[in-house]
PDB file of N, CA and C in Angstrom:
ATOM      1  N   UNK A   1     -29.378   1.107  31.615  1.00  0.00           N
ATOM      2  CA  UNK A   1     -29.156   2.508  31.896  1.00  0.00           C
ATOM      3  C   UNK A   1     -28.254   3.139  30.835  1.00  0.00           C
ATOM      4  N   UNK A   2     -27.109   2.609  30.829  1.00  0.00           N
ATOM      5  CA  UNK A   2     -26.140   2.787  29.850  1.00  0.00           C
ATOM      6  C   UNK A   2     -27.153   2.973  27.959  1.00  0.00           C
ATOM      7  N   UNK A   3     -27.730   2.414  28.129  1.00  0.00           N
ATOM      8  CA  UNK A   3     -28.247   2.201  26.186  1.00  0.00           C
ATOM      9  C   UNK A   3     -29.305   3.268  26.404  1.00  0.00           C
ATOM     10  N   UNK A   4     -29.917   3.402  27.207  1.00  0.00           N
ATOM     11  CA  UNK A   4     -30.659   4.380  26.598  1.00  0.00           C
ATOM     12  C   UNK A   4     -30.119   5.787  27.036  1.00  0.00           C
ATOM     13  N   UNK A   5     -29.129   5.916  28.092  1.00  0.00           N
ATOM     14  CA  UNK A   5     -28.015   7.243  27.338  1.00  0.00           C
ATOM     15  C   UNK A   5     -27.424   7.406  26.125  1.00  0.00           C
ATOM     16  N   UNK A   6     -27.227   6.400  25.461  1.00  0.00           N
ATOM     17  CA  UNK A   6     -26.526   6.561  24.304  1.00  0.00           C
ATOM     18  C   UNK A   6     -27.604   6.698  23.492  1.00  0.00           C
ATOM     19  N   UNK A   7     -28.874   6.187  23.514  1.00  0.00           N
ATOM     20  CA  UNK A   7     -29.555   6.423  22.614  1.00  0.00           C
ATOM     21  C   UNK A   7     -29.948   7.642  22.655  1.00  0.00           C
ATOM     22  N   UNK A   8     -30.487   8.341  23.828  1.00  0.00           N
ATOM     23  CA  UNK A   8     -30.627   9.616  24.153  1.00  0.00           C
ATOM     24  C   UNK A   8     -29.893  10.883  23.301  1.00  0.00           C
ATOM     25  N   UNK A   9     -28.386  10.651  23.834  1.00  0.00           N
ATOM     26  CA  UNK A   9     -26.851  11.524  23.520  1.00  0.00           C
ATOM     27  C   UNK A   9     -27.621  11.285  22.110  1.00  0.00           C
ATOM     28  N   UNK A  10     -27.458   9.872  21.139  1.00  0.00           N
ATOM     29  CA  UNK A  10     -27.162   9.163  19.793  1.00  0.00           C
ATOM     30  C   UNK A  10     -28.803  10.616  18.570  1.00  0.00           C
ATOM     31  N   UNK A  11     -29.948  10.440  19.377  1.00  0.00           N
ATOM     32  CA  UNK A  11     -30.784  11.511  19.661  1.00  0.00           C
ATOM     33  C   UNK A  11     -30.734  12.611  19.216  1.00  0.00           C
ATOM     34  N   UNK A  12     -30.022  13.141  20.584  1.00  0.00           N
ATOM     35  CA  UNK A  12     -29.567  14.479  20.528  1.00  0.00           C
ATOM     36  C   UNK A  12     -28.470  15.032  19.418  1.00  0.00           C
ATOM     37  N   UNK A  13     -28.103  14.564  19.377  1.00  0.00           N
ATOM     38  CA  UNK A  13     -26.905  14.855  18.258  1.00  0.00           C
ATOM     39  C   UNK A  13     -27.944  15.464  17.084  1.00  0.00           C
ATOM     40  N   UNK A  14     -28.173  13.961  16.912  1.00  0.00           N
ATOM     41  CA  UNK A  14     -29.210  14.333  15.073  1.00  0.00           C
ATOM     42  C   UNK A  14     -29.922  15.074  15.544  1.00  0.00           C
ATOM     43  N   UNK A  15     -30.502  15.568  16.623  1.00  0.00           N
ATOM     44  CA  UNK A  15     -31.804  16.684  16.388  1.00  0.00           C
ATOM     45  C   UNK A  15     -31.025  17.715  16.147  1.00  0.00           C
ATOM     46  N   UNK A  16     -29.793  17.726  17.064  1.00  0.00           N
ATOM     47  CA  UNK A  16     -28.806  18.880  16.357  1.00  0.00           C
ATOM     48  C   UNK A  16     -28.386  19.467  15.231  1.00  0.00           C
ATOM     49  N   UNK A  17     -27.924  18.550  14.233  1.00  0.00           N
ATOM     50  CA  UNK A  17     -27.150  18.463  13.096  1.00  0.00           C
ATOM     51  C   UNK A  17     -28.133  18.065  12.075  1.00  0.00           C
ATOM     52  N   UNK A  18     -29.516  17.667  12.452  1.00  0.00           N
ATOM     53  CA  UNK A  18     -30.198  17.352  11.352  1.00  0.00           C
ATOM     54  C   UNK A  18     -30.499  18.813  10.376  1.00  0.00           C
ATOM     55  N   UNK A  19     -30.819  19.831  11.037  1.00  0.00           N
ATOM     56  CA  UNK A  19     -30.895  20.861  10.819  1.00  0.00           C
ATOM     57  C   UNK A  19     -29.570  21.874   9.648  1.00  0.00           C
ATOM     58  N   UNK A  20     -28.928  22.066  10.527  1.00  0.00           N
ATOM     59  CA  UNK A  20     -27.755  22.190   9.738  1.00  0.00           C
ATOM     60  C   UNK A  20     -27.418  21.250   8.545  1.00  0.00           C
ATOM     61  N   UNK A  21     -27.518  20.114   8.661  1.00  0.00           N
ATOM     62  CA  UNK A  21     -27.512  19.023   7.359  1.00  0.00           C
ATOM     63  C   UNK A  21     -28.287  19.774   6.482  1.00  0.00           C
ATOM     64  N   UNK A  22     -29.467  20.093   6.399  1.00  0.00           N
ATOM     65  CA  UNK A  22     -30.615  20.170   5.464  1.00  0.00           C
ATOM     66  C   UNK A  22     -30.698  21.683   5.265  1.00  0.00           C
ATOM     67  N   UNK A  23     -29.932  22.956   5.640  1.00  0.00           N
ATOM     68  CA  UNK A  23     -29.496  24.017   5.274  1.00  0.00           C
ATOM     69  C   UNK A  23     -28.485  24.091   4.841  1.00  0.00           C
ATOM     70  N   UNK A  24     -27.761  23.313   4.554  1.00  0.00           N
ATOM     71  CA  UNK A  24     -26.451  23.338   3.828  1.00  0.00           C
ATOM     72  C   UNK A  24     -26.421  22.970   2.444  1.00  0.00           C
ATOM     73  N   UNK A  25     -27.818  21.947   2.022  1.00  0.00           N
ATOM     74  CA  UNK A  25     -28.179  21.378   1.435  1.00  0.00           C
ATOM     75  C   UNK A  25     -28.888  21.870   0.463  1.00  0.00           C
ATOM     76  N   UNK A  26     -29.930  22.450   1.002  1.00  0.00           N
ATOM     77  CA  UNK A  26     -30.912  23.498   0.384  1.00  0.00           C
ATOM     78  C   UNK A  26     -29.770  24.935  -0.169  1.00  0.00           C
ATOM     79  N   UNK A  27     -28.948  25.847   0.725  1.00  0.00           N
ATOM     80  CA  UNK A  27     -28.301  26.591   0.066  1.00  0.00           C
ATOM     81  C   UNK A  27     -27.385  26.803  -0.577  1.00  0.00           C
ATOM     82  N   UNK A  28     -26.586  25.176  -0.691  1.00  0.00           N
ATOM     83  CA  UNK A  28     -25.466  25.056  -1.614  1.00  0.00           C
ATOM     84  C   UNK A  28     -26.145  24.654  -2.923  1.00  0.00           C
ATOM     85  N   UNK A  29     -26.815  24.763  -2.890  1.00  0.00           N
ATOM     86  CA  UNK A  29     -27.730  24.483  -4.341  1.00  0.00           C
ATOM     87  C   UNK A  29     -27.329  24.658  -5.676  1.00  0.00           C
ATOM     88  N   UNK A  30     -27.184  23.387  -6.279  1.00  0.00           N
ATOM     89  CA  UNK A  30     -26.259  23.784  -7.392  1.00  0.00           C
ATOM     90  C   UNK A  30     -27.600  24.285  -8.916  1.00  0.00           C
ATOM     91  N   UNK A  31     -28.165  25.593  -8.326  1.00  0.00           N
ATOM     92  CA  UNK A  31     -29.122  26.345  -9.186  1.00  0.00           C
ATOM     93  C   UNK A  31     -27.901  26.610 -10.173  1.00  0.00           C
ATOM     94  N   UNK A  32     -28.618  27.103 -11.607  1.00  0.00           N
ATOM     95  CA  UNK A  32     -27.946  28.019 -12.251  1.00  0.00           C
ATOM     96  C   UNK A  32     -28.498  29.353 -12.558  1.00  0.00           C
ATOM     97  N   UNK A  33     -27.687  30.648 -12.588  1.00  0.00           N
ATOM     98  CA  UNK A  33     -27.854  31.897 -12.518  1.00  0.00           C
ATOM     99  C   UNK A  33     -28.857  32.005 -13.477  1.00  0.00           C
ATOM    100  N   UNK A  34     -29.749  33.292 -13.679  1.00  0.00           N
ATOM    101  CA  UNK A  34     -30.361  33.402 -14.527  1.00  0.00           C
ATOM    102  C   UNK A  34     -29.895  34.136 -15.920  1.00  0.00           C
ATOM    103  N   UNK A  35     -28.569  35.039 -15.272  1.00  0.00           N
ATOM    104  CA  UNK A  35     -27.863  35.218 -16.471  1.00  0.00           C
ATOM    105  C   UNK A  35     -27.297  34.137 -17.455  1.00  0.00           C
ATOM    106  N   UNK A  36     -27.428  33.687 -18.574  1.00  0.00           N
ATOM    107  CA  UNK A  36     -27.005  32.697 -19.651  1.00  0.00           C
ATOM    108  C   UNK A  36     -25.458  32.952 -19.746  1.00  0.00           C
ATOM    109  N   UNK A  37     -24.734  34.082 -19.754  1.00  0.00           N
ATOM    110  CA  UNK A  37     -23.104  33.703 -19.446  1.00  0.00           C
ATOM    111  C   UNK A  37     -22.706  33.505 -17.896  1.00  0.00           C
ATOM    112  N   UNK A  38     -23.389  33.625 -17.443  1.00  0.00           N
ATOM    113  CA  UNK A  38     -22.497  33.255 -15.620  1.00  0.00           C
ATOM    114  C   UNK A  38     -23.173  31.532 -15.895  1.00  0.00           C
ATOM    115  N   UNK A  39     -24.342  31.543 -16.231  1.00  0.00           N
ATOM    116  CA  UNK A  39     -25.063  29.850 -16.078  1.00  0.00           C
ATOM    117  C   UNK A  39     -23.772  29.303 -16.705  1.00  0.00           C
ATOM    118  N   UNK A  40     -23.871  29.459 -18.313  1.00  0.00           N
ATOM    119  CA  UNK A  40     -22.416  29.035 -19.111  1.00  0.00           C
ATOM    120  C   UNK A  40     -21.493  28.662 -18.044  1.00  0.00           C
ATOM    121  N   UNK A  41     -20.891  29.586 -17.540  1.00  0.00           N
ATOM    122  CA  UNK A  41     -19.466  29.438 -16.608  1.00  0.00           C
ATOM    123  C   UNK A  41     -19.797  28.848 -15.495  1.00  0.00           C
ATOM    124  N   UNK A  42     -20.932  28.902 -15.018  1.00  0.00           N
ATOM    125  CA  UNK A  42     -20.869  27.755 -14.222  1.00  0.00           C
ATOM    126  C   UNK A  42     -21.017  26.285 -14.409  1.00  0.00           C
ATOM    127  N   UNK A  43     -21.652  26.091 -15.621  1.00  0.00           N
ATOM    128  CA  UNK A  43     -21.498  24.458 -16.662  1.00  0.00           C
ATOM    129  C   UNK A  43     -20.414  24.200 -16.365  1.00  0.00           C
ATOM    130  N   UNK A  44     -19.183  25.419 -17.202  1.00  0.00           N
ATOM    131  CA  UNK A  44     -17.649  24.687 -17.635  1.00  0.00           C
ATOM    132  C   UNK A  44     -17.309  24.767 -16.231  1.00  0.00           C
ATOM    133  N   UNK A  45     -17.408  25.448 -15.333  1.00  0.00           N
ATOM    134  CA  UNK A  45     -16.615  25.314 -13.775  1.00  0.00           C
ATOM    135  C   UNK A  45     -16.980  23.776 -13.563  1.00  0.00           C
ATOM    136  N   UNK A  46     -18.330  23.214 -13.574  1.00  0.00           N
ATOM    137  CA  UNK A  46     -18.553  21.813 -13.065  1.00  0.00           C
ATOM    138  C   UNK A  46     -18.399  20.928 -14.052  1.00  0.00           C
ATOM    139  N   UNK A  47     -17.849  21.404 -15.023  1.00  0.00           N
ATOM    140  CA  UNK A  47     -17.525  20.580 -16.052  1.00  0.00           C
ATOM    141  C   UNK A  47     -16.106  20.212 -15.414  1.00  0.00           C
ATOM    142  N   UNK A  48     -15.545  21.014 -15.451  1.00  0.00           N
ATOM    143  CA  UNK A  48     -13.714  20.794 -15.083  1.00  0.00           C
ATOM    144  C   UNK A  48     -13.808  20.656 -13.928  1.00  0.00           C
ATOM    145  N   UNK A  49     -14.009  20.747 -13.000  1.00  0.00           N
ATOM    146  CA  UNK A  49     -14.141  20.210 -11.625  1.00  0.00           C
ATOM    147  C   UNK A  49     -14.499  18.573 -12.015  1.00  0.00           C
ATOM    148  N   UNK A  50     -15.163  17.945 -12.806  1.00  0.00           N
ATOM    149  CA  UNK A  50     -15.499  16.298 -13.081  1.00  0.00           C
ATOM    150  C   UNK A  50     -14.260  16.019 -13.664  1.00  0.00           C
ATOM    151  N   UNK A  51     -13.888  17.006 -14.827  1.00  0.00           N
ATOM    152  CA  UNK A  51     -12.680  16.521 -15.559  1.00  0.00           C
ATOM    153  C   UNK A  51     -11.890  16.111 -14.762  1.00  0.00           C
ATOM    154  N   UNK A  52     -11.290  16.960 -13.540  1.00  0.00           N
ATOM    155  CA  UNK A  52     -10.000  16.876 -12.341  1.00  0.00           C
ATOM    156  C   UNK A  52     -10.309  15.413 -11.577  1.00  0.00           C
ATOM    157  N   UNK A  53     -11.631  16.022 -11.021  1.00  0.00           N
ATOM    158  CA  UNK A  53     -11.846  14.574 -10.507  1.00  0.00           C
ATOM    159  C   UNK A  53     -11.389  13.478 -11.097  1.00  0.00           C
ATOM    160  N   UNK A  54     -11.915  13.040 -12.600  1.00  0.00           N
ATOM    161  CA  UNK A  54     -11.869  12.103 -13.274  1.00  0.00           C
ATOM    162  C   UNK A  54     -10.358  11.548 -13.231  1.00  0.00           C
ATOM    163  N   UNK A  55      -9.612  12.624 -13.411  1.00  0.00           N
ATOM    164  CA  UNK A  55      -8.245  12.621 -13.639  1.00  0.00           C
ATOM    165  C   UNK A  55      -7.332  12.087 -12.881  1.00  0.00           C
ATOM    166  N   UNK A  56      -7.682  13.095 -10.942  1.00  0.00           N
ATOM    167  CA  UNK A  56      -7.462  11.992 -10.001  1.00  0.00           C
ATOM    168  C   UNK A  56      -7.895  10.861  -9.657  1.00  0.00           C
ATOM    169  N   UNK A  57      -9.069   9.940 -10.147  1.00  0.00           N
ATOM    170  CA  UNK A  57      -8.776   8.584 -10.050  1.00  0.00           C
ATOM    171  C   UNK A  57      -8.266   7.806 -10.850  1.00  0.00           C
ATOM    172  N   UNK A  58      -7.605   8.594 -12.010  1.00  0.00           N
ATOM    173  CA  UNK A  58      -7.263   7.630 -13.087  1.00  0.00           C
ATOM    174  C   UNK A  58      -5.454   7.847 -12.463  1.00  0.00           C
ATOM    175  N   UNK A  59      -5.017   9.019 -11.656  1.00  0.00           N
ATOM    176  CA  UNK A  59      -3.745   8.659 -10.752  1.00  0.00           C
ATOM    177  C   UNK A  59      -3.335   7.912 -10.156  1.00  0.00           C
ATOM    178  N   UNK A  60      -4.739   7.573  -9.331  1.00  0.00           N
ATOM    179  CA  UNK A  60      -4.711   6.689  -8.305  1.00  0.00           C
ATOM    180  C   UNK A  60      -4.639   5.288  -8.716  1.00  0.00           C
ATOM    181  N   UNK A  61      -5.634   5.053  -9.613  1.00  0.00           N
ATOM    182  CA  UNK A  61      -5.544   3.937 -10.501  1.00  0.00           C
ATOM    183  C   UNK A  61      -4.403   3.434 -11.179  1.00  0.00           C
ATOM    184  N   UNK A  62      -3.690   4.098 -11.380  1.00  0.00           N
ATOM    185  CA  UNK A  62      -2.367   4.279 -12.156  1.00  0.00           C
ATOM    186  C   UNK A  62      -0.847   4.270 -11.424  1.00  0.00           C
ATOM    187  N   UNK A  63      -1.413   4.231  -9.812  1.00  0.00           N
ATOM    188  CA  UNK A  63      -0.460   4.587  -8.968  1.00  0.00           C
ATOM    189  C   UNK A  63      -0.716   2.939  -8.452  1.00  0.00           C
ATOM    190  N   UNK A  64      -1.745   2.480  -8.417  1.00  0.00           N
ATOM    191  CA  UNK A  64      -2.003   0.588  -7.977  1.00  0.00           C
ATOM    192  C   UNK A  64      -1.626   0.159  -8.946  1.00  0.00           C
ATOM    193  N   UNK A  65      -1.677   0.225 -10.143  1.00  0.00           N
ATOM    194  CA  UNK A  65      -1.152  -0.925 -11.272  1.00  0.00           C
ATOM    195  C   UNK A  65       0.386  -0.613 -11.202  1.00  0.00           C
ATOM    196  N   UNK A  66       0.485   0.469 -10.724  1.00  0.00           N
ATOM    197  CA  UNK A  66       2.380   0.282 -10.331  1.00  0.00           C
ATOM    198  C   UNK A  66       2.657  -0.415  -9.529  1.00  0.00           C
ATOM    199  N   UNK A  67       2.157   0.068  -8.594  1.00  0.00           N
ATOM    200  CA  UNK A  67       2.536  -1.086  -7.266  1.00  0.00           C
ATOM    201  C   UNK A  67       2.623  -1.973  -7.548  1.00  0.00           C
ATOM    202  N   UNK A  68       1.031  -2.559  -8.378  1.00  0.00           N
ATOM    203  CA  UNK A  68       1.233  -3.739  -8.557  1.00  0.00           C
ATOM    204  C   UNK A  68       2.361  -4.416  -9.768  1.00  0.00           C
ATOM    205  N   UNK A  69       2.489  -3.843 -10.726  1.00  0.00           N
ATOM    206  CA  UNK A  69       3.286  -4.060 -11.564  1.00  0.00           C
ATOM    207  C   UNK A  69       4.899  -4.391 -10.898  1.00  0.00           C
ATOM    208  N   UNK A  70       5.083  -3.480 -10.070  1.00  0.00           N
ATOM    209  CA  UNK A  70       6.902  -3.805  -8.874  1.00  0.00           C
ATOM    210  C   UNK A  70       6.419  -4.780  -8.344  1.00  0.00           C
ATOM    211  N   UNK A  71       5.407  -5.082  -7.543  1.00  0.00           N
ATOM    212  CA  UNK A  71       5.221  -6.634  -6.889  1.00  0.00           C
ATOM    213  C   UNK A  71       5.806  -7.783  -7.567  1.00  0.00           C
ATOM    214  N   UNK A  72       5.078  -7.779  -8.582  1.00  0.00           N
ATOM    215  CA  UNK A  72       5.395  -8.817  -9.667  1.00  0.00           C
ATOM    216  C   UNK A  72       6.699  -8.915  -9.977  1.00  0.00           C
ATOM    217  N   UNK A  73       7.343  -7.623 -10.570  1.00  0.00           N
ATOM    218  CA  UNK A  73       8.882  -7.912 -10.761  1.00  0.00           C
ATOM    219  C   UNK A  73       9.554  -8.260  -9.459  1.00  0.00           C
ATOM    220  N   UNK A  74       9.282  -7.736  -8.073  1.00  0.00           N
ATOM    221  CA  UNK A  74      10.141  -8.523  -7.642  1.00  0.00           C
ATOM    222  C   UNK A  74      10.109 -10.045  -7.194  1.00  0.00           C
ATOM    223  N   UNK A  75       8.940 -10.224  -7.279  1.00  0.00           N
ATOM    224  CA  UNK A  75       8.614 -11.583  -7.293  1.00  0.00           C
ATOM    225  C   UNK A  75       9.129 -12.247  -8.053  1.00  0.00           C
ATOM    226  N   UNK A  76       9.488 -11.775  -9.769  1.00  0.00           N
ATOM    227  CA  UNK A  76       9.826 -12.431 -10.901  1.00  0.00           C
ATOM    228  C   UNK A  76      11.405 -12.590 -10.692  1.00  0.00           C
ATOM    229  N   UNK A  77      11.772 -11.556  -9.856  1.00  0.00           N
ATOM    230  CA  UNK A  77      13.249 -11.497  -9.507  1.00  0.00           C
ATOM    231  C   UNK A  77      13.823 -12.193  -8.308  1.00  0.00           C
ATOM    232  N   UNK A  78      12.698 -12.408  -7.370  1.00  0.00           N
ATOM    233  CA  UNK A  78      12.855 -13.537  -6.248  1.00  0.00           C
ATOM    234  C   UNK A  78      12.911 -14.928  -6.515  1.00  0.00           C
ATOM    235  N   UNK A  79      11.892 -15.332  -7.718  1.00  0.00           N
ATOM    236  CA  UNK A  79      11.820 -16.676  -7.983  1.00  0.00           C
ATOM    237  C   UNK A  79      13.823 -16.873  -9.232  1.00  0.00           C
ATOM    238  N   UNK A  80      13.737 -15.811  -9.739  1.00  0.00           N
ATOM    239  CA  UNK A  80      15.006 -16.116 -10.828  1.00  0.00           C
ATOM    240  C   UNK A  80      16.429 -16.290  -9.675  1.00  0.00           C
ATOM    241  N   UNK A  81      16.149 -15.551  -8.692  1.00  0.00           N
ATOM    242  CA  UNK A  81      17.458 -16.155  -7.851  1.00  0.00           C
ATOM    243  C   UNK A  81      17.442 -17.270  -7.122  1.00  0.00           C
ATOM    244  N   UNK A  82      16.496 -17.899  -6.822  1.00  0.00           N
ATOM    245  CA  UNK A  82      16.142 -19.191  -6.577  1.00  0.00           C
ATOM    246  C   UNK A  82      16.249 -19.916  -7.610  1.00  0.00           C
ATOM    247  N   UNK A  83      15.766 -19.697  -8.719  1.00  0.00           N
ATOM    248  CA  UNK A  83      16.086 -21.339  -9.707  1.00  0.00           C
ATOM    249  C   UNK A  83      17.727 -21.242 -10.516  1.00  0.00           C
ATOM    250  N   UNK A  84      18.534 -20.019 -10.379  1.00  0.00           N
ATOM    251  CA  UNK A  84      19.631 -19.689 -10.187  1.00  0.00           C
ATOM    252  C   UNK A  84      20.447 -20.481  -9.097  1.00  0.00           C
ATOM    253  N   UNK A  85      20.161 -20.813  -7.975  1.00  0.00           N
ATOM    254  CA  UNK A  85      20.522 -21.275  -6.715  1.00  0.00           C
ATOM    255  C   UNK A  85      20.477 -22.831  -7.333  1.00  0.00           C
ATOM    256  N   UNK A  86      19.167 -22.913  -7.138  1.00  0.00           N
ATOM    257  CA  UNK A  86      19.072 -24.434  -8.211  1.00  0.00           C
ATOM    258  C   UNK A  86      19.888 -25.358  -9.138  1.00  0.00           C
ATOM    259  N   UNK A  87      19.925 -24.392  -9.753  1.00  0.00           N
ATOM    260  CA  UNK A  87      20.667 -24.524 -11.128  1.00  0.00           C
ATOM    261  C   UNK A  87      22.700 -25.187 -10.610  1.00  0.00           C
ATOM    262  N   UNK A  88      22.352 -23.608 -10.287  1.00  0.00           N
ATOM    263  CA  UNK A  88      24.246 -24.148  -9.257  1.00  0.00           C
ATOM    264  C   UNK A  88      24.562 -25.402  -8.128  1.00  0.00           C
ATOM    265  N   UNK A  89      23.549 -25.827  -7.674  1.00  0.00           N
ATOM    266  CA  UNK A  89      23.244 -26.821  -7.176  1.00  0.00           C
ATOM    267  C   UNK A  89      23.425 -27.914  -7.524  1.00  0.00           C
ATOM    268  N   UNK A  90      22.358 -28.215  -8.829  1.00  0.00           N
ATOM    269  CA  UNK A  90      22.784 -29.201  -9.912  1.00  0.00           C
ATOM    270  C   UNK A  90      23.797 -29.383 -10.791  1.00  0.00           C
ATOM    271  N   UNK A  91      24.340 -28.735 -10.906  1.00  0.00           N
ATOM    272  CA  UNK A  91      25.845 -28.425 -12.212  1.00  0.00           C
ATOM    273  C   UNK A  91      26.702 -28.790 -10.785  1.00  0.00           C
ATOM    274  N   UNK A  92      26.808 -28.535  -9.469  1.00  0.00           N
ATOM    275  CA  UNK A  92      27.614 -29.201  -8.567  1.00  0.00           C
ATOM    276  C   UNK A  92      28.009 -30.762  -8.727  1.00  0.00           C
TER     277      UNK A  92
END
């Protein structure tokens, strides 16, 4: 009883939204104008819109090799107070 409500609801939904999906689709249309300077400006608009993009993953990217880069040092700084410990140990 239960599964084929959900399949039903699961159904209904997409008959809903399938629609709307595929008009949003069709009229966001990335046409270009027939005027040759608005077409132009719309190139460089989606040009720099990729550039930004591009840019924020090379942040993000740049923001993990930090992380990861402090991991390491403190790791490098966890193990040096340990063989420090060591060290004083042995000279005991």
């Amino acid at each position: 009883m239960k599964k084929s409500f959900y399949t039903t609801f699961a159904s209904t939904v997409l008959l809903m939204v399938f629609p709307f999906m595929m008009g949003c689709s069709v009229l966001s249309g990335s046409g270009y104008s027939n005027d040759p300077i608005v077409a132009e400006q719309q190139r460089r608009i989606e040009s720099l819109e990729a550039e930004v993009d591009r840019a924020e993953q090379e942040k993000k990217d740049a923001e993990q090799r930090e992380k990861a880069a402090k991991s390491k040092l403190k790791a490098a700084k966890d193990e040096l107070k340990v063989l420090k410990t060591e060290a004083e140990r042995r000279s005991s």
